[in-house]
PDB file of N, CA and C in Angstrom:
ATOM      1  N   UNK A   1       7.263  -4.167  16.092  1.00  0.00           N
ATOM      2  CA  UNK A   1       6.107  -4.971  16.427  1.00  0.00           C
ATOM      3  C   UNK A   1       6.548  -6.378  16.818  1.00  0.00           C
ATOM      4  N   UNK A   2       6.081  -6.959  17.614  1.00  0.00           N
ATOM      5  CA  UNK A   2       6.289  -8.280  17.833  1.00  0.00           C
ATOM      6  C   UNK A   2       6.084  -9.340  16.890  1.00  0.00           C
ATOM      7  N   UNK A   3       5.023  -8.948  16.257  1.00  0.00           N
ATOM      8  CA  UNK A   3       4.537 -10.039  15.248  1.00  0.00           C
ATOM      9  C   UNK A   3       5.370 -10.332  13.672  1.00  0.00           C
ATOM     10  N   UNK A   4       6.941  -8.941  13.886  1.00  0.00           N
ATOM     11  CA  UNK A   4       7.606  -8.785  13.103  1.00  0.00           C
ATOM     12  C   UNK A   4       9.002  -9.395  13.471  1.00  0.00           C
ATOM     13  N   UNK A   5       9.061  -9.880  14.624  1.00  0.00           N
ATOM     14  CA  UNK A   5      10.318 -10.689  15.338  1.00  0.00           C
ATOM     15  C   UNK A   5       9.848 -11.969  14.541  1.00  0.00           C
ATOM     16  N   UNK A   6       8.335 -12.594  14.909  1.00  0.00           N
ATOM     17  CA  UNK A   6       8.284 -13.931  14.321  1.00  0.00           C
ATOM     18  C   UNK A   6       8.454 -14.047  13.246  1.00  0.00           C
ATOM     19  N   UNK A   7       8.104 -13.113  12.163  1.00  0.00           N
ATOM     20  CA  UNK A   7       8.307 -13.793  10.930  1.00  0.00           C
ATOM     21  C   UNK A   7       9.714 -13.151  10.085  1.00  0.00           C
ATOM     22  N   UNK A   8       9.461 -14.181   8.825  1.00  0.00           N
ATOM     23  CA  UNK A   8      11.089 -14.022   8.079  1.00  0.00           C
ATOM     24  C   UNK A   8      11.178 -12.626   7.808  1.00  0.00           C
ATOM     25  N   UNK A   9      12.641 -12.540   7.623  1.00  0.00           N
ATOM     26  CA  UNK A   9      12.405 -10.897   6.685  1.00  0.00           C
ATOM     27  C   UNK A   9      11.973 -11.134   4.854  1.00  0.00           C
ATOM     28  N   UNK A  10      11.793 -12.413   4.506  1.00  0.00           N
ATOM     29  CA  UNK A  10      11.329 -12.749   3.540  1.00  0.00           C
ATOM     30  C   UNK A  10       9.396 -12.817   3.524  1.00  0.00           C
ATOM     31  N   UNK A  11       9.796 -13.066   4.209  1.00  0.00           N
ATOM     32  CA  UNK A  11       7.606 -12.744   4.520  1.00  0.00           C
ATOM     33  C   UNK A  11       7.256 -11.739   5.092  1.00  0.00           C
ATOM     34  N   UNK A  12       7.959 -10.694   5.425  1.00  0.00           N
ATOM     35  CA  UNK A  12       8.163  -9.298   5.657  1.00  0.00           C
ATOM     36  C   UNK A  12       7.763  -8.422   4.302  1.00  0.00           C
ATOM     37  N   UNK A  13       9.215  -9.132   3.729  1.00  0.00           N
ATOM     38  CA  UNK A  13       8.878  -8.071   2.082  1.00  0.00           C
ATOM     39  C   UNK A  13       8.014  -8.634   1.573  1.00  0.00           C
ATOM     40  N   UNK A  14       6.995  -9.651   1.282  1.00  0.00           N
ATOM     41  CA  UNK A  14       6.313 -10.173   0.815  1.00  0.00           C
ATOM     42  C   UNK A  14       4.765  -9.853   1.220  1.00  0.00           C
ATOM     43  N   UNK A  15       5.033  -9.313   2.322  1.00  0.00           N
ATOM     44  CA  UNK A  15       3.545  -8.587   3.231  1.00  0.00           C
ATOM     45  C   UNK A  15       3.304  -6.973   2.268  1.00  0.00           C
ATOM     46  N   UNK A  16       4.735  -6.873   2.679  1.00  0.00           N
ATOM     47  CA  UNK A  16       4.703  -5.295   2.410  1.00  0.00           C
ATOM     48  C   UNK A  16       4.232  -5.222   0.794  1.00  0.00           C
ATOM     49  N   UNK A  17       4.854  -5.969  -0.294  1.00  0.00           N
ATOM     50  CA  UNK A  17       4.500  -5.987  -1.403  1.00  0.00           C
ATOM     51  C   UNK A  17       2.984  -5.974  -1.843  1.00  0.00           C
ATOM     52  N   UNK A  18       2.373  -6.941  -1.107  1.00  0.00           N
ATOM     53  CA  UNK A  18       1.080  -7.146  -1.113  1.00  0.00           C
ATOM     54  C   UNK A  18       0.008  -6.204  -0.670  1.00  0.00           C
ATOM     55  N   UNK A  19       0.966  -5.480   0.311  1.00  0.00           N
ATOM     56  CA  UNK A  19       0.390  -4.660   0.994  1.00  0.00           C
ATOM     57  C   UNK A  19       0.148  -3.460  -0.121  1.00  0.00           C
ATOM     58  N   UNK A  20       1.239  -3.180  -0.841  1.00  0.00           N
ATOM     59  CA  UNK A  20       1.454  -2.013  -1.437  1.00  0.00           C
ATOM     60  C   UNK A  20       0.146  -2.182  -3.100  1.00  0.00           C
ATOM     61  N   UNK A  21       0.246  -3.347  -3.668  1.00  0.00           N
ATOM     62  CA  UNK A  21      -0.514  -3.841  -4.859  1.00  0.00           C
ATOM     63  C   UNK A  21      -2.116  -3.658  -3.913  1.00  0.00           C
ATOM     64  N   UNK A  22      -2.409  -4.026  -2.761  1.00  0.00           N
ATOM     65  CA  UNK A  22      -4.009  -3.245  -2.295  1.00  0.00           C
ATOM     66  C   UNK A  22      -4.022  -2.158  -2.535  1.00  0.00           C
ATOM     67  N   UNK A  23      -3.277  -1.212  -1.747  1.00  0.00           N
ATOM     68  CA  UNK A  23      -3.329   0.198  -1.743  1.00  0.00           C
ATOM     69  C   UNK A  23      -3.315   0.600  -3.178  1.00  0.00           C
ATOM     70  N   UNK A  24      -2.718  -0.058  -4.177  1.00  0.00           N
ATOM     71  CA  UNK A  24      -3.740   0.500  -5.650  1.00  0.00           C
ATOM     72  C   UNK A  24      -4.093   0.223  -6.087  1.00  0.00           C
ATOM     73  N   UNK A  25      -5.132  -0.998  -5.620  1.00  0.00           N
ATOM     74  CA  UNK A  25      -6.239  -1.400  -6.010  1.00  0.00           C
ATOM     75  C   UNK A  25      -7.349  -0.753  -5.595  1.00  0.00           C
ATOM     76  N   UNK A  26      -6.914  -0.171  -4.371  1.00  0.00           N
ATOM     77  CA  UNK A  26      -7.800   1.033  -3.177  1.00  0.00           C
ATOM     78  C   UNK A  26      -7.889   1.791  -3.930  1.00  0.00           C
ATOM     79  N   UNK A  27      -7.136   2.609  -4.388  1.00  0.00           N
ATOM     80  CA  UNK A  27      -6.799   3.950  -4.825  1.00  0.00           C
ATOM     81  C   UNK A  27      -7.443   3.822  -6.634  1.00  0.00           C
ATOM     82  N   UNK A  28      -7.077   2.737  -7.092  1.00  0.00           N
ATOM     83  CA  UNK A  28      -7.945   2.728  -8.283  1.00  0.00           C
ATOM     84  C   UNK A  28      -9.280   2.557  -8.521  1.00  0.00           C
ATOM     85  N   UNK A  29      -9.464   1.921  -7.561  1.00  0.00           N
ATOM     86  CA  UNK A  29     -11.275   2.228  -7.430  1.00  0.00           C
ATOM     87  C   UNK A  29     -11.970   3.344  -6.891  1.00  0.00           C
ATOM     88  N   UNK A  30     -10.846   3.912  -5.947  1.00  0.00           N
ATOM     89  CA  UNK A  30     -11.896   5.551  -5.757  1.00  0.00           C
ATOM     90  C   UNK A  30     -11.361   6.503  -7.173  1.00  0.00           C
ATOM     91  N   UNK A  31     -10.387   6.507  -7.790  1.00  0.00           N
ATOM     92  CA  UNK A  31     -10.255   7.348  -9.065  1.00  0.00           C
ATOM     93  C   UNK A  31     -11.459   6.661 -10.039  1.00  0.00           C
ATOM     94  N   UNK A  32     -11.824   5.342  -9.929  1.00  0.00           N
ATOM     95  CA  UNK A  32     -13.110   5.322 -10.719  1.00  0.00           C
ATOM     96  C   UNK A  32     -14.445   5.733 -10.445  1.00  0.00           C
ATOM     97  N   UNK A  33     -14.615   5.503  -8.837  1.00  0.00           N
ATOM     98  CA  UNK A  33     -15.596   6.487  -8.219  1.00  0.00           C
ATOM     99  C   UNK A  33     -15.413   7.903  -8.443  1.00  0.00           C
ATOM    100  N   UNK A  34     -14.374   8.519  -8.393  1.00  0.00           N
ATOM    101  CA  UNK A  34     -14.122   9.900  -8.774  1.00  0.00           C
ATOM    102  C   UNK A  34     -14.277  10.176 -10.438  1.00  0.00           C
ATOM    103  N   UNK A  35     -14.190   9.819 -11.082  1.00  0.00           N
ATOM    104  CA  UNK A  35     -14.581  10.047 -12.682  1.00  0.00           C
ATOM    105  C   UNK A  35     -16.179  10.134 -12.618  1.00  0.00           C
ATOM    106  N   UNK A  36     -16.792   8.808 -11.890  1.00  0.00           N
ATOM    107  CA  UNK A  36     -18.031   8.300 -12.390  1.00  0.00           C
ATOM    108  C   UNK A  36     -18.774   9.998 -11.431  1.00  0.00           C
ATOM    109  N   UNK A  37     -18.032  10.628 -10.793  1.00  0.00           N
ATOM    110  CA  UNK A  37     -18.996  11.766 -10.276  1.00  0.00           C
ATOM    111  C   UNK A  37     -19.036  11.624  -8.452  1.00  0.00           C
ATOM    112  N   UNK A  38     -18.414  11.122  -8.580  1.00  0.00           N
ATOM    113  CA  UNK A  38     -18.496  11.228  -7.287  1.00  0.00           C
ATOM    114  C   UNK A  38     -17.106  11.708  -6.210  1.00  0.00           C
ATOM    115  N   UNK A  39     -16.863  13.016  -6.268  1.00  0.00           N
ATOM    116  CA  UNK A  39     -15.771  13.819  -6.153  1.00  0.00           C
ATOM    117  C   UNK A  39     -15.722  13.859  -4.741  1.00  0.00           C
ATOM    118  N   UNK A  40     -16.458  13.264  -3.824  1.00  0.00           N
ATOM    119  CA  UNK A  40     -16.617  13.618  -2.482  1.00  0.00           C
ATOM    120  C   UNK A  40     -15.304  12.382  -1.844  1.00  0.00           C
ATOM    121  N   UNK A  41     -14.631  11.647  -3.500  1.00  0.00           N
ATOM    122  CA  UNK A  41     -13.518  10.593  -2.714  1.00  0.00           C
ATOM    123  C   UNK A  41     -12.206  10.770  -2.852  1.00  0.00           C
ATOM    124  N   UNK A  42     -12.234  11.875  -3.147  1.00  0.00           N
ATOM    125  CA  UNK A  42     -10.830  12.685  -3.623  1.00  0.00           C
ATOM    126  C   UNK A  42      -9.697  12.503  -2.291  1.00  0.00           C
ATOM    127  N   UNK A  43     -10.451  12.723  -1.175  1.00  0.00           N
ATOM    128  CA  UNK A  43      -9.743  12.642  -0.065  1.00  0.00           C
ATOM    129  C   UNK A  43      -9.154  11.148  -0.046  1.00  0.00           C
ATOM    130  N   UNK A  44      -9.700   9.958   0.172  1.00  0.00           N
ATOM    131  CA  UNK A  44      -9.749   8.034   0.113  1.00  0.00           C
ATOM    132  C   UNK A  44      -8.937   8.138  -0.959  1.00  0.00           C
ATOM    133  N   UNK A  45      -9.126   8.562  -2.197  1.00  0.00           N
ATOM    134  CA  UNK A  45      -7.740   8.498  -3.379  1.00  0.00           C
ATOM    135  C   UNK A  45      -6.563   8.981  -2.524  1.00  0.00           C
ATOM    136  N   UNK A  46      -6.473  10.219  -2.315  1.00  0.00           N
ATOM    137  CA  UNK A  46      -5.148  10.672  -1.973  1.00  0.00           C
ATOM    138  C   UNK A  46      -4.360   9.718  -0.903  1.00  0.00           C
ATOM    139  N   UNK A  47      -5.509   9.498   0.334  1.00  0.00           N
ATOM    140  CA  UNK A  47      -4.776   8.591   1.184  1.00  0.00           C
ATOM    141  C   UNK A  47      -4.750   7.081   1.150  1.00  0.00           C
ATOM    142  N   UNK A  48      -5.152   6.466  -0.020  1.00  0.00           N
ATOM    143  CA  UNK A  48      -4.854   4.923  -0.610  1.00  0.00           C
ATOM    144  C   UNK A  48      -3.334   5.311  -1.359  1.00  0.00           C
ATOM    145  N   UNK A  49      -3.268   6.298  -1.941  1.00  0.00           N
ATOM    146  CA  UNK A  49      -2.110   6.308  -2.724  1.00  0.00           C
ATOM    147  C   UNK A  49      -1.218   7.001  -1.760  1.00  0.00           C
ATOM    148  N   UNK A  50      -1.249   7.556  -0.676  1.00  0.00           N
ATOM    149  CA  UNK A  50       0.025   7.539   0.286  1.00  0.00           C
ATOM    150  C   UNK A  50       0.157   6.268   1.217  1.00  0.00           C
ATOM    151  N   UNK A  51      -0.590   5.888   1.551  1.00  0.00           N
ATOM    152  CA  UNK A  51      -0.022   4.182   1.692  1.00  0.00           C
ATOM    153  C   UNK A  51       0.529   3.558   0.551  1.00  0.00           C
ATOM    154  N   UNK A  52       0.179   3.435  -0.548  1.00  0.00           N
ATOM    155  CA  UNK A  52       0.735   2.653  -1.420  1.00  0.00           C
ATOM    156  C   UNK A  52       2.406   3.040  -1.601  1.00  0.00           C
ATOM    157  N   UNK A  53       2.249   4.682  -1.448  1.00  0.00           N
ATOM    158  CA  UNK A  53       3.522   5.057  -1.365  1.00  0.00           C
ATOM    159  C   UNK A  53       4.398   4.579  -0.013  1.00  0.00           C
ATOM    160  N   UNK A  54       3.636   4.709   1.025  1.00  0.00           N
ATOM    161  CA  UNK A  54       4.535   4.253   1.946  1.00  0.00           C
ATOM    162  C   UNK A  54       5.060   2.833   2.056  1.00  0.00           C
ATOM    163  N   UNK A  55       3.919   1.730   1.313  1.00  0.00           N
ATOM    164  CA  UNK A  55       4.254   0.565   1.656  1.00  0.00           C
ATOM    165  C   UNK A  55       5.207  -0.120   0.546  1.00  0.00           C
ATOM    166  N   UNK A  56       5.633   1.301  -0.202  1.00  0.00           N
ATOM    167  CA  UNK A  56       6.169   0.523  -1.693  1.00  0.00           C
ATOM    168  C   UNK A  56       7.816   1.162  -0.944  1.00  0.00           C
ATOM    169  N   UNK A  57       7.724   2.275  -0.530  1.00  0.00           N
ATOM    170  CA  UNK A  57       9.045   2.573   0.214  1.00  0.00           C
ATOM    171  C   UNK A  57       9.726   1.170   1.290  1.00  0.00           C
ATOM    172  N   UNK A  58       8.524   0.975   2.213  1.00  0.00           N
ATOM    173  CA  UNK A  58       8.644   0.082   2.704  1.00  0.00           C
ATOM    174  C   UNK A  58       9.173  -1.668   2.358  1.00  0.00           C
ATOM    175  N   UNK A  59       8.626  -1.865   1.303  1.00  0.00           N
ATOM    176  CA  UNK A  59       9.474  -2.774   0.508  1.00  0.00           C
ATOM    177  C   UNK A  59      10.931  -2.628   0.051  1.00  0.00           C
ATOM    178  N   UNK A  60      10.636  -1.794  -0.489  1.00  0.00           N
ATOM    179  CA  UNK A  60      12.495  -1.277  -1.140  1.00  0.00           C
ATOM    180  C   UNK A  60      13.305  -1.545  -0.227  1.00  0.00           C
ATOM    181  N   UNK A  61      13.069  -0.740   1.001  1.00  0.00           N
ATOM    182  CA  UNK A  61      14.238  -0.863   2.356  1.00  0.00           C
ATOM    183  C   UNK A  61      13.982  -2.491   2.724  1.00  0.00           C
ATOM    184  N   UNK A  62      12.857  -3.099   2.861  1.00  0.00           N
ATOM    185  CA  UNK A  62      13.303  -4.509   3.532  1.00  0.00           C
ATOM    186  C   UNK A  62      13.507  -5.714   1.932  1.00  0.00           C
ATOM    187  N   UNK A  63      14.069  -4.987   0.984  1.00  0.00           N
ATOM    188  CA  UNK A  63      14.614  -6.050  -0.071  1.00  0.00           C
ATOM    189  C   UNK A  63      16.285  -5.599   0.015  1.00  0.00           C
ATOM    190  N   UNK A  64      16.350  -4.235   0.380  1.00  0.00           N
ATOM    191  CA  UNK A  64      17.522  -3.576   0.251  1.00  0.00           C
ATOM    192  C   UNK A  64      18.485  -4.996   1.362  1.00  0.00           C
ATOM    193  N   UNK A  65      17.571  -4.857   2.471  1.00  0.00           N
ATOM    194  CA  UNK A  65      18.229  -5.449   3.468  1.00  0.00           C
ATOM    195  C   UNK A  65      18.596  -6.827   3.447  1.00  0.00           C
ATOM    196  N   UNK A  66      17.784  -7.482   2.478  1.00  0.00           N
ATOM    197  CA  UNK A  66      17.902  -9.282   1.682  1.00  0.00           C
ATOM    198  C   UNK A  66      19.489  -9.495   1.256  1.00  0.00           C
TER     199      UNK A  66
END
């Protein structure tokens, strides 16, 4: 991405981190929608928590690279 030339690789991992702490904040609020009965978010859980997974992978490799 271009918008990944401009910035540091320190505000890189720092995106991604942030990025990754939403995605389970995402994902923890549809598992509370999903308890409270409402099972129709099973799908929004699964795919908040594969971003979270991806963006937590995603960190690892750009700290690896620090």
């Amino acid at each position: 991405m271009a918008s990944d030339l401009i910035r540091s690789p320190a505000v890189r991992l720092l995106h991604a981190r942030q990025d990754h702490a939403i995605c389970l904040r995402l994902a923890a609020s549809y598992r509370y929608r999903i308890v409270a009965g409402e099972t129709n978010q099973r799908e929004a859980h699964a795919w908040a928590l594969g971003l979270a997974r991806r963006w937590r992978l995603v960190a690892a490799e750009r700290s690896e690279t620090r």
